[in-house]
PDB file of N, CA and C in Angstrom:
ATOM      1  N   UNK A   1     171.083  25.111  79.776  1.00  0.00           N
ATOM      2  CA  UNK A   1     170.014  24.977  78.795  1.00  0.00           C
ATOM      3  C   UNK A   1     168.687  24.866  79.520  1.00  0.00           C
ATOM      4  N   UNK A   2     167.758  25.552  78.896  1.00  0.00           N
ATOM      5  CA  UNK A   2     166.311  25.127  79.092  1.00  0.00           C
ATOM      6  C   UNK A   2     166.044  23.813  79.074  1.00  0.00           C
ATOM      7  N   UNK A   3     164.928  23.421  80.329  1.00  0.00           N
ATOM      8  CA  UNK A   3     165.268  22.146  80.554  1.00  0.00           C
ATOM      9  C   UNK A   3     163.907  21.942  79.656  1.00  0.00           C
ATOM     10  N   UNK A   4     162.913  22.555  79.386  1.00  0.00           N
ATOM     11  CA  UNK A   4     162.180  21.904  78.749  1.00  0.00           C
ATOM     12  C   UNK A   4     162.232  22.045  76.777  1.00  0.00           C
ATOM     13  N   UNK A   5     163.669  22.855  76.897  1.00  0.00           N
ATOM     14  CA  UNK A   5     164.125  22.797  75.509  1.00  0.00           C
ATOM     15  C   UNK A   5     164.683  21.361  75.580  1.00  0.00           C
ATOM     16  N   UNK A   6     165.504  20.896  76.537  1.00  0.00           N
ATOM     17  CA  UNK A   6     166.017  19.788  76.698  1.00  0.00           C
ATOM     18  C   UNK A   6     164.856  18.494  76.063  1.00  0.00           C
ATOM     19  N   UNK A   7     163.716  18.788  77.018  1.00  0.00           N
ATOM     20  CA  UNK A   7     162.983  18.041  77.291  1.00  0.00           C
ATOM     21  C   UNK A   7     162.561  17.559  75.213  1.00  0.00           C
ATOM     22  N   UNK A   8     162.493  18.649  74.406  1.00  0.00           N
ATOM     23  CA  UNK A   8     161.969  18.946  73.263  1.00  0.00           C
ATOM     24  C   UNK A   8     162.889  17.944  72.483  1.00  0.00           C
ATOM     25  N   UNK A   9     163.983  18.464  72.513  1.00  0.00           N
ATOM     26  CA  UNK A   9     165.321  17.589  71.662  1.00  0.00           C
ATOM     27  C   UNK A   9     165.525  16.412  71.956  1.00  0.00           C
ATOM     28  N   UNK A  10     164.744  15.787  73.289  1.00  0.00           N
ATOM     29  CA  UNK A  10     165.399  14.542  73.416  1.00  0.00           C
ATOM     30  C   UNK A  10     163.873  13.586  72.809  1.00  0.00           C
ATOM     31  N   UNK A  11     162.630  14.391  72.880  1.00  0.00           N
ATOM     32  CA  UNK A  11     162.073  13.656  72.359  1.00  0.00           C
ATOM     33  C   UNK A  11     161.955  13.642  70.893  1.00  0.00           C
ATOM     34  N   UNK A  12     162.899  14.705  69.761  1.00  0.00           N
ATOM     35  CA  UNK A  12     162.777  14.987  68.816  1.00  0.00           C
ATOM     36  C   UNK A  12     163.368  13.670  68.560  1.00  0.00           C
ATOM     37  N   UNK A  13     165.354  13.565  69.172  1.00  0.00           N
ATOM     38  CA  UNK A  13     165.665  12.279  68.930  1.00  0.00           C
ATOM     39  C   UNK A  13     164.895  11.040  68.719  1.00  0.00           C
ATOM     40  N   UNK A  14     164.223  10.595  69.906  1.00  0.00           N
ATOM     41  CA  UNK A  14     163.322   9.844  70.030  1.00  0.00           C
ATOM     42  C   UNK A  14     162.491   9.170  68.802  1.00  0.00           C
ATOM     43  N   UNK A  15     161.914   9.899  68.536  1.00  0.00           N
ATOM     44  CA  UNK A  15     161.198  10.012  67.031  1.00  0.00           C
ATOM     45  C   UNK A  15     161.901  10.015  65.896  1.00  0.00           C
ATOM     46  N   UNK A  16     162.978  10.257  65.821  1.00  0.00           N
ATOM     47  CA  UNK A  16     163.908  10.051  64.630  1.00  0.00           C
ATOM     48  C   UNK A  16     164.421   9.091  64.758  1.00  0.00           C
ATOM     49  N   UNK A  17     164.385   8.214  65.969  1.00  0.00           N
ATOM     50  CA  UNK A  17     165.078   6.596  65.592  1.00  0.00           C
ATOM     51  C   UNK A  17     163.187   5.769  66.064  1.00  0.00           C
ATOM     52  N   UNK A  18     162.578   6.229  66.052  1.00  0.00           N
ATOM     53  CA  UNK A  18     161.232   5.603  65.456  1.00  0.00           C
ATOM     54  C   UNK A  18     160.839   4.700  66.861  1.00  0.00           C
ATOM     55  N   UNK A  19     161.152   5.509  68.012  1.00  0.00           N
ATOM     56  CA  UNK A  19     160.486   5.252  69.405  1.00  0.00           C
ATOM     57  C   UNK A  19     158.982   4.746  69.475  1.00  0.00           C
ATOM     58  N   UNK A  20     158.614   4.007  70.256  1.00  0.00           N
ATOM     59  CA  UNK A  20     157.368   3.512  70.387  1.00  0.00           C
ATOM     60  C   UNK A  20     156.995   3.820  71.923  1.00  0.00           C
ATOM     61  N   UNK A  21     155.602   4.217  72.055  1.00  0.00           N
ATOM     62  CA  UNK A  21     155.109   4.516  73.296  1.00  0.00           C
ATOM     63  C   UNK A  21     155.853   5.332  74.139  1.00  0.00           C
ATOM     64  N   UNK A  22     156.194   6.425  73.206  1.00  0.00           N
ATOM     65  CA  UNK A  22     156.755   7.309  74.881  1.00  0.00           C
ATOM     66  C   UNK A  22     156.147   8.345  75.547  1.00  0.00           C
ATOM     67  N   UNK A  23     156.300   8.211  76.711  1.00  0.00           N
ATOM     68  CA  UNK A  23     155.840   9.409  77.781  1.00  0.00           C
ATOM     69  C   UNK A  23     157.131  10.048  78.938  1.00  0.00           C
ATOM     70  N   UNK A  24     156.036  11.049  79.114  1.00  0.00           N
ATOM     71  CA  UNK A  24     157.189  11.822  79.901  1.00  0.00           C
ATOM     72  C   UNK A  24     156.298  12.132  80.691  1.00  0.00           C
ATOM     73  N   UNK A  25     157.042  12.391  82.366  1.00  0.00           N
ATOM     74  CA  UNK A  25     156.444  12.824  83.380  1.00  0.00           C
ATOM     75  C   UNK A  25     157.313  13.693  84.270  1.00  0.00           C
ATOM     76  N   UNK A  26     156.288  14.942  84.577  1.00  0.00           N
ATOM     77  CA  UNK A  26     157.049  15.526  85.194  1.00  0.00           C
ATOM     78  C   UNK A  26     157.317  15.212  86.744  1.00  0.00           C
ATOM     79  N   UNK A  27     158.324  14.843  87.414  1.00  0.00           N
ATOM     80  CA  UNK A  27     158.882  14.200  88.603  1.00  0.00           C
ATOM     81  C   UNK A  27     159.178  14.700  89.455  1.00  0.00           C
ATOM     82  N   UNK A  28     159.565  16.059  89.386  1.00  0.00           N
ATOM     83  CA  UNK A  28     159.846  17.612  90.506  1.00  0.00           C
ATOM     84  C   UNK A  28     159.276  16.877  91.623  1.00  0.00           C
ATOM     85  N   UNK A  29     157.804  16.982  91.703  1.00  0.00           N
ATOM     86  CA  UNK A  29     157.330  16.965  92.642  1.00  0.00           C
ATOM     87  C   UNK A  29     157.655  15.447  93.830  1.00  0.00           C
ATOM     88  N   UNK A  30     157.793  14.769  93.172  1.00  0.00           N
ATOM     89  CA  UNK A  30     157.902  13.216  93.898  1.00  0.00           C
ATOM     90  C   UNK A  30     159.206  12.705  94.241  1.00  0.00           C
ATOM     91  N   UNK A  31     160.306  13.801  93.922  1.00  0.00           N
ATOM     92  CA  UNK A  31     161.667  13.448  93.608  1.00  0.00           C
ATOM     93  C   UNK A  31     162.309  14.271  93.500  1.00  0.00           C
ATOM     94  N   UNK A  32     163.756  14.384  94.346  1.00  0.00           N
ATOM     95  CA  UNK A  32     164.835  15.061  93.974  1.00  0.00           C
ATOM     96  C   UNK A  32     165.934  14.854  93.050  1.00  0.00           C
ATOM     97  N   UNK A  33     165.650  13.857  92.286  1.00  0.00           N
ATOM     98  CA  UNK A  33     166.762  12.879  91.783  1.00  0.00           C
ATOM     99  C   UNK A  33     166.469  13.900  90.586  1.00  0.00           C
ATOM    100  N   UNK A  34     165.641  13.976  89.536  1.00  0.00           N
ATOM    101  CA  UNK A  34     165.279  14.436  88.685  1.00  0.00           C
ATOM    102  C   UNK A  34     164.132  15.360  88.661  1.00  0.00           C
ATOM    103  N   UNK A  35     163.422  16.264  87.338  1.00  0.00           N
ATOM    104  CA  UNK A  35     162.831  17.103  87.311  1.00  0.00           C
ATOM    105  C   UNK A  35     161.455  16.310  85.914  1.00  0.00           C
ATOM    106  N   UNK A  36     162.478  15.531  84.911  1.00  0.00           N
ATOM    107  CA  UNK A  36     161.888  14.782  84.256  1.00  0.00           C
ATOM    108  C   UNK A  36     161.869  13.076  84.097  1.00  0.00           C
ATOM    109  N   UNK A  37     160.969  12.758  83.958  1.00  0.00           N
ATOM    110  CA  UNK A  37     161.466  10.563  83.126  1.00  0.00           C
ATOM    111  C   UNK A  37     160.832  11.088  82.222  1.00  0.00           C
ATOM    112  N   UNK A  38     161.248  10.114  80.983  1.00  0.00           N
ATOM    113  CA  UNK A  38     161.083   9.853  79.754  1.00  0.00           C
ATOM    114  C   UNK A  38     160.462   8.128  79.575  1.00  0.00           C
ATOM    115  N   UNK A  39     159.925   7.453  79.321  1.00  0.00           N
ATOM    116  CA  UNK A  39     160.048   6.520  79.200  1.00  0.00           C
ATOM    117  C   UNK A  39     159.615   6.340  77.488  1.00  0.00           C
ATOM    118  N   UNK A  40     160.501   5.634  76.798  1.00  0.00           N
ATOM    119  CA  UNK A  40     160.609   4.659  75.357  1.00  0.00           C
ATOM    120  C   UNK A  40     160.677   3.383  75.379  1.00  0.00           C
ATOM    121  N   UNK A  41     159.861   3.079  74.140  1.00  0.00           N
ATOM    122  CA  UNK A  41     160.490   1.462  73.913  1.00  0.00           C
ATOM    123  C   UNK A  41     160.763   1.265  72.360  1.00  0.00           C
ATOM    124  N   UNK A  42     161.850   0.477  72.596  1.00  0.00           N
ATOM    125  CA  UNK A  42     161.886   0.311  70.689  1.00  0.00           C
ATOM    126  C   UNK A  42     161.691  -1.202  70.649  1.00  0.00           C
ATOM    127  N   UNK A  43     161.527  -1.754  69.537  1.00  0.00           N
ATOM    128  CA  UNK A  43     161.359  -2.878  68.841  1.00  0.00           C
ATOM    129  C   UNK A  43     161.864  -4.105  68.613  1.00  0.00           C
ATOM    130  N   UNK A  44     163.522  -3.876  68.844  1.00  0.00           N
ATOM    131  CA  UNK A  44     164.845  -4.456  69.174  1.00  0.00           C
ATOM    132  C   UNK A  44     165.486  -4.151  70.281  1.00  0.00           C
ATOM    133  N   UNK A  45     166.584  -4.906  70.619  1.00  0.00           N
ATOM    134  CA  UNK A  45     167.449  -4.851  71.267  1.00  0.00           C
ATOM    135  C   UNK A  45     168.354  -3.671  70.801  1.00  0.00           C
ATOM    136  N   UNK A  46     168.492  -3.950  69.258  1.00  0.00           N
ATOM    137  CA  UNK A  46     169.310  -2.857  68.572  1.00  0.00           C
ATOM    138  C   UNK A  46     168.919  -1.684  68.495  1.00  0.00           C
ATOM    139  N   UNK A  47     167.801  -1.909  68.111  1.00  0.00           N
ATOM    140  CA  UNK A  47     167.101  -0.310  68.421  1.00  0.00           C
ATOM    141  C   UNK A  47     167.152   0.356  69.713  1.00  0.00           C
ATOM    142  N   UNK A  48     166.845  -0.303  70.897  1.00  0.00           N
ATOM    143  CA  UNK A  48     166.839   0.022  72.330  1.00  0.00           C
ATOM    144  C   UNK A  48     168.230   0.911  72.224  1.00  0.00           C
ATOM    145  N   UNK A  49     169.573   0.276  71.820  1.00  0.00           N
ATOM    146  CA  UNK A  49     171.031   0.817  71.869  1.00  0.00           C
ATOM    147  C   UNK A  49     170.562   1.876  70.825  1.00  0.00           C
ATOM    148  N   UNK A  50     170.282   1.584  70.049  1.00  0.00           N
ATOM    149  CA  UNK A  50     170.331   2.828  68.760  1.00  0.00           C
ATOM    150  C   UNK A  50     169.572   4.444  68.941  1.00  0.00           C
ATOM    151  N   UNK A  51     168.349   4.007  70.250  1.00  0.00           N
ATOM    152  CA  UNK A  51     167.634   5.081  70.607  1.00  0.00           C
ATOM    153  C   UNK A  51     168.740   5.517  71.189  1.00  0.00           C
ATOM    154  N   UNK A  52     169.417   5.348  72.142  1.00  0.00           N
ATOM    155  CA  UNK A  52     170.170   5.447  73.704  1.00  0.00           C
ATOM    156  C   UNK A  52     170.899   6.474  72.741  1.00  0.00           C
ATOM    157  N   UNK A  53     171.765   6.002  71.603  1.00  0.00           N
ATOM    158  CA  UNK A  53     172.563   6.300  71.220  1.00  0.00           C
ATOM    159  C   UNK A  53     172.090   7.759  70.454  1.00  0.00           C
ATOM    160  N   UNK A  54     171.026   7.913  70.072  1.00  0.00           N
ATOM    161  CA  UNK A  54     170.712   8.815  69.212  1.00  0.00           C
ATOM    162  C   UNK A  54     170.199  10.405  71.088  1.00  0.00           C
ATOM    163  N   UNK A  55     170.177   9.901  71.621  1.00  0.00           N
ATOM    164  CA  UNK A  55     169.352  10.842  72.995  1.00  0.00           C
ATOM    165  C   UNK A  55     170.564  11.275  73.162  1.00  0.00           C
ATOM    166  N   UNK A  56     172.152  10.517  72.977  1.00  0.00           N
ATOM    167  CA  UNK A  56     173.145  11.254  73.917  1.00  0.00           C
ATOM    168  C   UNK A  56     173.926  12.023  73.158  1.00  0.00           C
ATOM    169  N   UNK A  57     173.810  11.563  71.157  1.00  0.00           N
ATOM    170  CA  UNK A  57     174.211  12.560  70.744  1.00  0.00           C
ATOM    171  C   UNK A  57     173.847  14.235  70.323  1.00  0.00           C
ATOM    172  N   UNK A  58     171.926  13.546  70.271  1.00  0.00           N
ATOM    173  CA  UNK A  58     171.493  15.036  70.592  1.00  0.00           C
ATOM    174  C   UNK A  58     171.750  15.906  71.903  1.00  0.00           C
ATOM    175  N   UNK A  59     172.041  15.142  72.680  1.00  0.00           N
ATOM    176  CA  UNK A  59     171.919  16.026  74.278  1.00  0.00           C
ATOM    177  C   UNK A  59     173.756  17.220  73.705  1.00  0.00           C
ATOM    178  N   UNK A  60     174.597  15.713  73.976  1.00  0.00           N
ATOM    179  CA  UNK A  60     176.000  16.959  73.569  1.00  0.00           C
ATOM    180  C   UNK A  60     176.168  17.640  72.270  1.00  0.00           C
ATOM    181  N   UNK A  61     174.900  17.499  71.243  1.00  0.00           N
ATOM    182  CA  UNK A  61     174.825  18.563  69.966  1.00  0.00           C
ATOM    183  C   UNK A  61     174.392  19.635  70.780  1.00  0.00           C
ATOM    184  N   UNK A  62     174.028  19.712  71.905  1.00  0.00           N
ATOM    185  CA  UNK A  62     173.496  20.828  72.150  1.00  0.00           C
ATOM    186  C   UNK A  62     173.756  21.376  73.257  1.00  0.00           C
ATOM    187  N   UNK A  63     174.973  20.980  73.824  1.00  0.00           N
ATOM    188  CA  UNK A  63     175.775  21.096  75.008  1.00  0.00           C
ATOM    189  C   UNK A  63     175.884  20.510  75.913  1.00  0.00           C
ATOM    190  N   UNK A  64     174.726  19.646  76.465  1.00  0.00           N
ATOM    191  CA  UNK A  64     174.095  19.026  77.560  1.00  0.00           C
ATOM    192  C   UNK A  64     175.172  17.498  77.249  1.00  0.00           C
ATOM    193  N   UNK A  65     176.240  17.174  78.475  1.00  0.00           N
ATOM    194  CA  UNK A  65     176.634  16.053  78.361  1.00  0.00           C
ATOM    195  C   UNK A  65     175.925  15.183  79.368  1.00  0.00           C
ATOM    196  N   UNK A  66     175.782  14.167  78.841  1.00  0.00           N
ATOM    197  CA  UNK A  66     175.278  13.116  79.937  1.00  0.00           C
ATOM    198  C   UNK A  66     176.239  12.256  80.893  1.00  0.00           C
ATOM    199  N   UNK A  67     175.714  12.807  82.416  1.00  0.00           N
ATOM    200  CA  UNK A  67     176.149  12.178  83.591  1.00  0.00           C
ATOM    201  C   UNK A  67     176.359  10.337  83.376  1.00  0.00           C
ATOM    202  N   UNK A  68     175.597   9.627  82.884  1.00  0.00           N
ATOM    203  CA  UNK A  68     175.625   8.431  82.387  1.00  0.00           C
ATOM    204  C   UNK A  68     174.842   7.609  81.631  1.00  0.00           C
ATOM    205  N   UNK A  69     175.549   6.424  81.127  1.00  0.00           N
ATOM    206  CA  UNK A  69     174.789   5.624  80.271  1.00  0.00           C
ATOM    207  C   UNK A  69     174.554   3.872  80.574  1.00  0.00           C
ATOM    208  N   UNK A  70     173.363   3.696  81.467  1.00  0.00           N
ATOM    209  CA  UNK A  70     173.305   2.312  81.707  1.00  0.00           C
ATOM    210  C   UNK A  70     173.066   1.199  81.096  1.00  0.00           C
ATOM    211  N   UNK A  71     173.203   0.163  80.796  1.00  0.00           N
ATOM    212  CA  UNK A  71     172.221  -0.973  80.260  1.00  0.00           C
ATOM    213  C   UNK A  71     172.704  -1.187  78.654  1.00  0.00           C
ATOM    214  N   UNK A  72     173.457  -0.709  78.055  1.00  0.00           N
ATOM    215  CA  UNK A  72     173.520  -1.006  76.633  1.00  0.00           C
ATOM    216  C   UNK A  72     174.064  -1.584  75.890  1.00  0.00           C
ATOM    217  N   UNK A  73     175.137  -2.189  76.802  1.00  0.00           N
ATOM    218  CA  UNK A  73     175.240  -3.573  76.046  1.00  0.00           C
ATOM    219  C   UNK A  73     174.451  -4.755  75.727  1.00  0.00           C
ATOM    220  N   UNK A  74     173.471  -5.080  77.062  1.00  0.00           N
ATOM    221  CA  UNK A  74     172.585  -5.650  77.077  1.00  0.00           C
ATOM    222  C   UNK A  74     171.155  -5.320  76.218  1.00  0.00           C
ATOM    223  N   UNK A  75     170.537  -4.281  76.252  1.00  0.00           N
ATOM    224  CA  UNK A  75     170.036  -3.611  75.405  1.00  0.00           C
ATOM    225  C   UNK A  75     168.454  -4.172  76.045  1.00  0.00           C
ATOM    226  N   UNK A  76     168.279  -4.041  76.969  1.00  0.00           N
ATOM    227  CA  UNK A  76     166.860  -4.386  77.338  1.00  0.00           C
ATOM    228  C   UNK A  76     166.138  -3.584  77.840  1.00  0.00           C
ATOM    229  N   UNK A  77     167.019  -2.620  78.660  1.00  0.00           N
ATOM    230  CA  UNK A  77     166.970  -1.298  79.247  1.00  0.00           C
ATOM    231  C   UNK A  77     168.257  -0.724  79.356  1.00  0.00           C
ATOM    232  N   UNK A  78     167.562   0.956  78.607  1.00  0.00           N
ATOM    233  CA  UNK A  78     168.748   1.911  78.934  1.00  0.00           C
ATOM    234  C   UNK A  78     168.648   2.335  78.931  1.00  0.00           C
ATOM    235  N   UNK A  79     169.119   3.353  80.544  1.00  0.00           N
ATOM    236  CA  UNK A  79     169.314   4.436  81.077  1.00  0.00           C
ATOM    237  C   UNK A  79     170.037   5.141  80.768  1.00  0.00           C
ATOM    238  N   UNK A  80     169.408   6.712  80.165  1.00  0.00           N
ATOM    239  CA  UNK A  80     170.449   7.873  80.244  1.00  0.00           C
ATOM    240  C   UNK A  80     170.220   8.653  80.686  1.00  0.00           C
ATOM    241  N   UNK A  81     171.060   9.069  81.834  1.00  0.00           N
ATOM    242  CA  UNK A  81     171.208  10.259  82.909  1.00  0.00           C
ATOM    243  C   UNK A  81     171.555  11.639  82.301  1.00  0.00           C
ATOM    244  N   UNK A  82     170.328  12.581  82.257  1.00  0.00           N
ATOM    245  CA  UNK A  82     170.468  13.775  81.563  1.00  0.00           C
ATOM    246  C   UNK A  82     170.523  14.670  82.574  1.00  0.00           C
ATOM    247  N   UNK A  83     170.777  14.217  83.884  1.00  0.00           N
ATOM    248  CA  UNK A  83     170.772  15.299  84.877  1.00  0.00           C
ATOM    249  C   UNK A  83     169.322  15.597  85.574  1.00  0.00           C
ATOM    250  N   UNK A  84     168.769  16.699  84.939  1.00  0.00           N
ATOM    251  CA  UNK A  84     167.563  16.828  84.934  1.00  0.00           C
ATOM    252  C   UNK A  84     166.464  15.934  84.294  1.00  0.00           C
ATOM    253  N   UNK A  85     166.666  15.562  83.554  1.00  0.00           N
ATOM    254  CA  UNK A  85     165.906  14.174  82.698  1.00  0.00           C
ATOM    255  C   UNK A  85     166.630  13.051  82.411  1.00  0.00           C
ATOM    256  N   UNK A  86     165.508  12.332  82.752  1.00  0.00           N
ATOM    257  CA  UNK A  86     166.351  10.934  82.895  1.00  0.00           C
ATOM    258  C   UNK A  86     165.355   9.891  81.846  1.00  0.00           C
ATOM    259  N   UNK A  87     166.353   9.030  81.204  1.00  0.00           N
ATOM    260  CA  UNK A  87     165.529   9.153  80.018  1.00  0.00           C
ATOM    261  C   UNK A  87     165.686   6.917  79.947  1.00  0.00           C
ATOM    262  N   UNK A  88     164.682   6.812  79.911  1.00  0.00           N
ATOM    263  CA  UNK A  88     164.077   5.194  79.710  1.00  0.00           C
ATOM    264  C   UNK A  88     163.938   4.660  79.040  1.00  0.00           C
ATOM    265  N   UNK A  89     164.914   3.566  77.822  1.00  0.00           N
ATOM    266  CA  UNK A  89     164.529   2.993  76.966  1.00  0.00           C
ATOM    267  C   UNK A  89     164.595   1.623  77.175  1.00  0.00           C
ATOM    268  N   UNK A  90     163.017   0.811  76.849  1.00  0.00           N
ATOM    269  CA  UNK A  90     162.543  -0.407  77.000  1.00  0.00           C
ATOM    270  C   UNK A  90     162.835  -1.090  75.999  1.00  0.00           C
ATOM    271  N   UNK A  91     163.075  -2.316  76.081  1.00  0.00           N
ATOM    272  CA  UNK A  91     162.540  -3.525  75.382  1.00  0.00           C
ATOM    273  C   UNK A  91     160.538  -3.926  75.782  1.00  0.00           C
ATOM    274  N   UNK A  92     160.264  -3.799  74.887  1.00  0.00           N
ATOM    275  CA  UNK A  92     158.861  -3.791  75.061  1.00  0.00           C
ATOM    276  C   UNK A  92     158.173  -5.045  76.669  1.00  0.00           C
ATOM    277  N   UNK A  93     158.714  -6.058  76.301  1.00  0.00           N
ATOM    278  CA  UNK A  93     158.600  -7.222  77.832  1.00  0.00           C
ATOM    279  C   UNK A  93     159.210  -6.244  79.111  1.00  0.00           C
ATOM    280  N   UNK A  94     160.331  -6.034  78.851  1.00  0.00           N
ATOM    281  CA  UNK A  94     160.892  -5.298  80.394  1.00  0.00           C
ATOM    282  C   UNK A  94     159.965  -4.620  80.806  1.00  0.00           C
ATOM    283  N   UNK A  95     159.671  -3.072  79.309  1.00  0.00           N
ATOM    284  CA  UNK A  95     158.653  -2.195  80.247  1.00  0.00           C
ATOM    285  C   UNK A  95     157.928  -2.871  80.559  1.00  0.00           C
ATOM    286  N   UNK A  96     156.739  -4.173  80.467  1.00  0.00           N
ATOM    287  CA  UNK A  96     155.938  -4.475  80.887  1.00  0.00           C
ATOM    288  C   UNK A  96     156.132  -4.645  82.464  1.00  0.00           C
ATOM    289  N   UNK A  97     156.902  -5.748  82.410  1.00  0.00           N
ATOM    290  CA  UNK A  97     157.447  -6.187  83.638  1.00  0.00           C
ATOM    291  C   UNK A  97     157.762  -5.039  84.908  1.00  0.00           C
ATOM    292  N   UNK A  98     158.516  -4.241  84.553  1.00  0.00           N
ATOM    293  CA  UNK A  98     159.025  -3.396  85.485  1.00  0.00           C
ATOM    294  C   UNK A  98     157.695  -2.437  85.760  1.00  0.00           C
ATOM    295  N   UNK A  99     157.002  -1.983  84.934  1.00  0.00           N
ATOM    296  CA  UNK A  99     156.169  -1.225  84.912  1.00  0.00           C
ATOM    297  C   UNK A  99     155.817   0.253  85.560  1.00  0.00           C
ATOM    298  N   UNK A 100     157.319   1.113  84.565  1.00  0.00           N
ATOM    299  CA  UNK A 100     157.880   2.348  85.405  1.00  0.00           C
ATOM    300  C   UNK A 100     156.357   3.375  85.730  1.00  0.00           C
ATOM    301  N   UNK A 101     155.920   3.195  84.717  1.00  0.00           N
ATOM    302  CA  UNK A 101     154.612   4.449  84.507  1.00  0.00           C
ATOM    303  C   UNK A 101     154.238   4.624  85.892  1.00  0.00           C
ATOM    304  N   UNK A 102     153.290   3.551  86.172  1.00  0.00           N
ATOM    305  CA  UNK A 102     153.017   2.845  87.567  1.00  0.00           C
ATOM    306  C   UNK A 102     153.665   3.884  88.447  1.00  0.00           C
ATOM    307  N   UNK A 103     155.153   3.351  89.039  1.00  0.00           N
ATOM    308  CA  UNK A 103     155.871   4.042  89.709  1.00  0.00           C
ATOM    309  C   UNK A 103     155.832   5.220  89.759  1.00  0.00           C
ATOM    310  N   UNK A 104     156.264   6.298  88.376  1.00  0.00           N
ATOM    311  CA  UNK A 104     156.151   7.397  88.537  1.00  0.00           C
ATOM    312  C   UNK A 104     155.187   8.734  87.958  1.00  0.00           C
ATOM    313  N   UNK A 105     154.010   7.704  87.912  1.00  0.00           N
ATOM    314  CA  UNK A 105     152.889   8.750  87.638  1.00  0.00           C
ATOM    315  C   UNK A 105     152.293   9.017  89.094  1.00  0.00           C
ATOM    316  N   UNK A 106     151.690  10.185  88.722  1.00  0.00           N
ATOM    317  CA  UNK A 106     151.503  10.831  89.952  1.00  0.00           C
ATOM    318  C   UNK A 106     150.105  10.887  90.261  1.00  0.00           C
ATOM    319  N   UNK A 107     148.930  10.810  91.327  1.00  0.00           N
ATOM    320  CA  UNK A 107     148.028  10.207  91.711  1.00  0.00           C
ATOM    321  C   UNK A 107     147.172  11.173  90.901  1.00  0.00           C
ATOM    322  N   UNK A 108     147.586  12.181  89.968  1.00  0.00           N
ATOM    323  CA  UNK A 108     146.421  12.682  89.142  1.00  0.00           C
ATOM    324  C   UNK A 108     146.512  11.764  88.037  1.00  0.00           C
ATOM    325  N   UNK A 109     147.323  11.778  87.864  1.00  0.00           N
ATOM    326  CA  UNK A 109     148.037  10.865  86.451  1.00  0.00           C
ATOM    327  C   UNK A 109     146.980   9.427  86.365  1.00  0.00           C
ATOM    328  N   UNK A 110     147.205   8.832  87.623  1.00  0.00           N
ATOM    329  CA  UNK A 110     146.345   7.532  87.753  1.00  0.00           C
ATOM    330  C   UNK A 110     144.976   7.750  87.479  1.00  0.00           C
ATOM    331  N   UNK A 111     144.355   8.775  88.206  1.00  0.00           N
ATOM    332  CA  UNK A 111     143.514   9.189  88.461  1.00  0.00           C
ATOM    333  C   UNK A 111     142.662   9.570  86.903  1.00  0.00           C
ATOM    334  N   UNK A 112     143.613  10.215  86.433  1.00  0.00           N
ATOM    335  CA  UNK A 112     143.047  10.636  84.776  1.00  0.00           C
ATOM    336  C   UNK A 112     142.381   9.661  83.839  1.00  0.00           C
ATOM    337  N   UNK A 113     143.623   8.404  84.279  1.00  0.00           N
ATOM    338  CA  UNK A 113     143.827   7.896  83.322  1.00  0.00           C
ATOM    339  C   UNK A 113     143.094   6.795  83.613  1.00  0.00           C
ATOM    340  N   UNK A 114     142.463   6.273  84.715  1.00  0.00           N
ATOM    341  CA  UNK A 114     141.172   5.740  85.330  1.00  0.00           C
ATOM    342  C   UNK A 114     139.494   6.480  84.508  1.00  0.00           C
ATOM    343  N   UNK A 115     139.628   7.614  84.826  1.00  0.00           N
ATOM    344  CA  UNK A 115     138.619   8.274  83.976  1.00  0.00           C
ATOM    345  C   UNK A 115     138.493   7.836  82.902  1.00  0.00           C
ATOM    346  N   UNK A 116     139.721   7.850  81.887  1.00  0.00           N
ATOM    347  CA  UNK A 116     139.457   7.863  80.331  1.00  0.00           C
ATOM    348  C   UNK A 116     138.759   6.289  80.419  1.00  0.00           C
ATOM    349  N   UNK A 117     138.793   5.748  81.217  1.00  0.00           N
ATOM    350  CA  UNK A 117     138.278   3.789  81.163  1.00  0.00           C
ATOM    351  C   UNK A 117     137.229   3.616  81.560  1.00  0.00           C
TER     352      UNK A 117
END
């Protein structure tokens, strides 16, 4: 599959279980691990599982099975390994805390986003 069809469906999911603050970055460059992050946050704990849950059934509606699924019992963070996209759902405190953006935005990214301030 097209990875940025990929990229389309998983944020369609996203939005259909009523995601808050998400971004995506493209990672190619900084990383071999992946090509995309996703980062989400939902509102709950339940929701956090309920996003997770809604990303992995769109991925295998559409062929794409996912390599894995971290964090969801706990539901504070969860990771799903789409291969090429790797996809981040917060509990709103964690993302703070961890503060992935940070990590994997890329020095234009910072740079931009310094401007807009």
């Amino acid at each position: 599959m097209n990875i940025k069809k990929l990229v389309e469906i998983t944020l369609a999911a996203l939005e259909d279980v009523k995601a808050i603050d998400v971004v995506v970055f493209e990672v190619s460059k900084l990383t071999s691990i992946s090509d995309y992050m996703i980062i989400a946050s939902g509102k709950s704990k339940r929701q956090v599982a309920a996003l997770a849950d809604k990303v992995v059934e769109a991925a295998k509606k559409n062929g794409v099975k996912p390599l894995g699924v971290e964090g969801k019992t706990e539901g504070e963070w969860v990771l799903v390994d789409l291969g090429d996209i790797i996809v981040h759902i917060m509990y709103p405190e964690t993302r703070e805390y961890y503060q992935l953006e940070k990590l994997w935005s890329s020095s234009e990214d910072r740079e931009a986003a310094q401007a807009e301030n």
